[in-house]
C-alpha atoms as a PDB file:
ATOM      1  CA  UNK A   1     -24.385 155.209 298.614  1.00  0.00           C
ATOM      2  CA  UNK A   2     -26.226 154.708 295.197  1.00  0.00           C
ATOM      3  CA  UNK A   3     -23.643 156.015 293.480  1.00  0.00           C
ATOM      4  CA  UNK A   4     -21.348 153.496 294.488  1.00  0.00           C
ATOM      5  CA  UNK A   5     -23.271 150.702 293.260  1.00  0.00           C
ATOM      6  CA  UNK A   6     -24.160 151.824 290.176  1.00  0.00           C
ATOM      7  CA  UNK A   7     -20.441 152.343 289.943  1.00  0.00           C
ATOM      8  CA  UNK A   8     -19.550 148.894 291.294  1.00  0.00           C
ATOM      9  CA  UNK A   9     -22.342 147.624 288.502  1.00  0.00           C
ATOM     10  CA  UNK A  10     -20.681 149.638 285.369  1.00  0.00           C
ATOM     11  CA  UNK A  11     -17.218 148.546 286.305  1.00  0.00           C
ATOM     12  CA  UNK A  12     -17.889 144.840 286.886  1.00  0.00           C
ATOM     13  CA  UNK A  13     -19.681 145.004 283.440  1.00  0.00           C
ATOM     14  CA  UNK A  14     -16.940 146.803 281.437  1.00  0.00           C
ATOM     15  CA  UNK A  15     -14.527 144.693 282.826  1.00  0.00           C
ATOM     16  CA  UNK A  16     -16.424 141.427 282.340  1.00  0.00           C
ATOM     17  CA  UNK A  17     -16.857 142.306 278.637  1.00  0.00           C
ATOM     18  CA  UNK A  18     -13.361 142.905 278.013  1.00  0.00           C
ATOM     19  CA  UNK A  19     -12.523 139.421 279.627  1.00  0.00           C
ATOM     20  CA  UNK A  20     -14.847 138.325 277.160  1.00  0.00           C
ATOM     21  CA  UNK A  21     -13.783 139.279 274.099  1.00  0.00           C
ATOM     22  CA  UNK A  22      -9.491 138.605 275.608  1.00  0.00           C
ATOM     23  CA  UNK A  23     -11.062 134.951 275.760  1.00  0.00           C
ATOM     24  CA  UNK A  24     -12.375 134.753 272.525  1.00  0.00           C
ATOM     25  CA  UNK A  25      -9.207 136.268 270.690  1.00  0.00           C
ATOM     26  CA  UNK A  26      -6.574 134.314 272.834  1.00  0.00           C
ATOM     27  CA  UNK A  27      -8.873 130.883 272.751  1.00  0.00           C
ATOM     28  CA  UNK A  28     -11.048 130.537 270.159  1.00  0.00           C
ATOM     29  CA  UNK A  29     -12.071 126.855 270.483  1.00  0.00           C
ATOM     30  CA  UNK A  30     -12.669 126.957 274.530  1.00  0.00           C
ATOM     31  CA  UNK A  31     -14.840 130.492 273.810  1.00  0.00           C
ATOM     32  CA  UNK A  32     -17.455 128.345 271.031  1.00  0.00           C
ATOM     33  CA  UNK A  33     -17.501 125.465 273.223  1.00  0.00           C
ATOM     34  CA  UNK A  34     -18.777 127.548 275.893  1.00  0.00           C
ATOM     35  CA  UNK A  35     -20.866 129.387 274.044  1.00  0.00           C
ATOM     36  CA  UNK A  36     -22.287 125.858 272.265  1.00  0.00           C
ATOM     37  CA  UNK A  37     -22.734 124.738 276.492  1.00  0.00           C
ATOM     38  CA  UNK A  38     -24.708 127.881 277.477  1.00  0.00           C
ATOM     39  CA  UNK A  39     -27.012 127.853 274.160  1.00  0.00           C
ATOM     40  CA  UNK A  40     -27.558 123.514 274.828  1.00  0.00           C
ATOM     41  CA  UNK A  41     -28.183 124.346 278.924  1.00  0.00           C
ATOM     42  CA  UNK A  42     -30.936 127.872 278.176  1.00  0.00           C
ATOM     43  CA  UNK A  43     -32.874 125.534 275.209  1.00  0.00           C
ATOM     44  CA  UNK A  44     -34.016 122.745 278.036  1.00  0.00           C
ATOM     45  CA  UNK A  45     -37.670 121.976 277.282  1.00  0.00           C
ATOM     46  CA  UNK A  46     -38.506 122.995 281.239  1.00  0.00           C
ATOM     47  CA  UNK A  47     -37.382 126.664 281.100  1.00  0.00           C
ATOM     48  CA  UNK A  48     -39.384 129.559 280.048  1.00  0.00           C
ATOM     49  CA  UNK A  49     -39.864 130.449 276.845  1.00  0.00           C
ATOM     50  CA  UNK A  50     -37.379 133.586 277.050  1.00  0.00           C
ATOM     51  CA  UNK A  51     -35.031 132.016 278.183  1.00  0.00           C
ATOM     52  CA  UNK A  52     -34.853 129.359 275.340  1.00  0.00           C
ATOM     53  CA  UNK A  53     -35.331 132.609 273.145  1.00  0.00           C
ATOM     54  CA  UNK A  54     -32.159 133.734 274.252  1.00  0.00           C
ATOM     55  CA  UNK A  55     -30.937 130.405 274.093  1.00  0.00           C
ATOM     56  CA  UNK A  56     -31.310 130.420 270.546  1.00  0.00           C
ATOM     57  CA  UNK A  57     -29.642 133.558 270.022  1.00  0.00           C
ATOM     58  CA  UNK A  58     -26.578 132.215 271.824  1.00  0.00           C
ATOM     59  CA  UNK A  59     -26.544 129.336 269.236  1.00  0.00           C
ATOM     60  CA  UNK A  60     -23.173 130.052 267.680  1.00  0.00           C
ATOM     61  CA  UNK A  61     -23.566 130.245 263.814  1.00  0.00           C
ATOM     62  CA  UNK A  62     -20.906 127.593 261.809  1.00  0.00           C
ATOM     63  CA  UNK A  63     -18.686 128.763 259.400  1.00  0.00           C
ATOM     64  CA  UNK A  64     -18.030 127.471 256.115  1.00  0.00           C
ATOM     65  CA  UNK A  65     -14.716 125.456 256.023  1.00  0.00           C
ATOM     66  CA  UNK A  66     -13.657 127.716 252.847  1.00  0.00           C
ATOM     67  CA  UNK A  67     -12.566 131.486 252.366  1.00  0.00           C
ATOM     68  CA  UNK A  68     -11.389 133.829 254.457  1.00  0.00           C
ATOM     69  CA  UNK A  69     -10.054 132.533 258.706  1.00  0.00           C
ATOM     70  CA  UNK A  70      -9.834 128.974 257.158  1.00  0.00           C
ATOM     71  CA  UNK A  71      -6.279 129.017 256.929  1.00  0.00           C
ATOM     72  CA  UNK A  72      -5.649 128.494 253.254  1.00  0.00           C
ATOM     73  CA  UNK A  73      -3.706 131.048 252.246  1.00  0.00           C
ATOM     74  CA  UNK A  74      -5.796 131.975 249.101  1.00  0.00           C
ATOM     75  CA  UNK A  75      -6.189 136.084 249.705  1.00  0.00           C
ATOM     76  CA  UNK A  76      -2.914 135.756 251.262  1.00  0.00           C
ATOM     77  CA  UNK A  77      -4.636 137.828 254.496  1.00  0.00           C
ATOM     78  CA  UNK A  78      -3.670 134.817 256.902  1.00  0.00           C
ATOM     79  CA  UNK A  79      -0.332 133.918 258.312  1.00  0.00           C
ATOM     80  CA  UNK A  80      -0.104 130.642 257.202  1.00  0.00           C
ATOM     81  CA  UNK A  81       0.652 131.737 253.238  1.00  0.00           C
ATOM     82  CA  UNK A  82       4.078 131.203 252.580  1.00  0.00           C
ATOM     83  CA  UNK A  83       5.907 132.068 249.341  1.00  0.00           C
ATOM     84  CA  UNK A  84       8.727 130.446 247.919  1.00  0.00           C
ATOM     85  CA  UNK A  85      10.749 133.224 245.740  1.00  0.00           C
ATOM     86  CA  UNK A  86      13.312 132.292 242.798  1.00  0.00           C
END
């Protein structure tokens, strides 16, 4: 009997994290404004202090518009470098 909910528990978990991270490779822009949501809704002034604690480790961190992911082409590691050859 225990053994079936611990396995129900592990299962639901691994799969929940791997729906996770699908949802933040497939759509980036719906996975930080979720995340931005959750950190706003656990940093209300009327919840514990853990819980804004976590809230505040939720809190997405920005990226810098230059370098590396910003899609300029520059280390010629994204996609959207194109060369023109003569």
């Amino acid at each position: 009997m225990i053994y079936s909910v611990v396995q129900a528990v592990i299962i639901t978990a691994i799969v929940a994290f791997c729906a996770l991270q699908m949802l933040r490779r497939l759509m980036p822009k719906l996975s930080h404004d979720l995340q931005v949501r959750g950190s706003k809704a656990l940093n209300r002034a009327d919840l514990p202090a853990v819980v804004q604690s976590i809230g505040q480790k939720l809190q997405p961190v920005e990226a810098p518009d230059s370098g590396c992911g910003s899609g300029c082409g520059s280390c010629k590691g994204c996609s959207t470098s194109f060369e023109i050859k003569d």
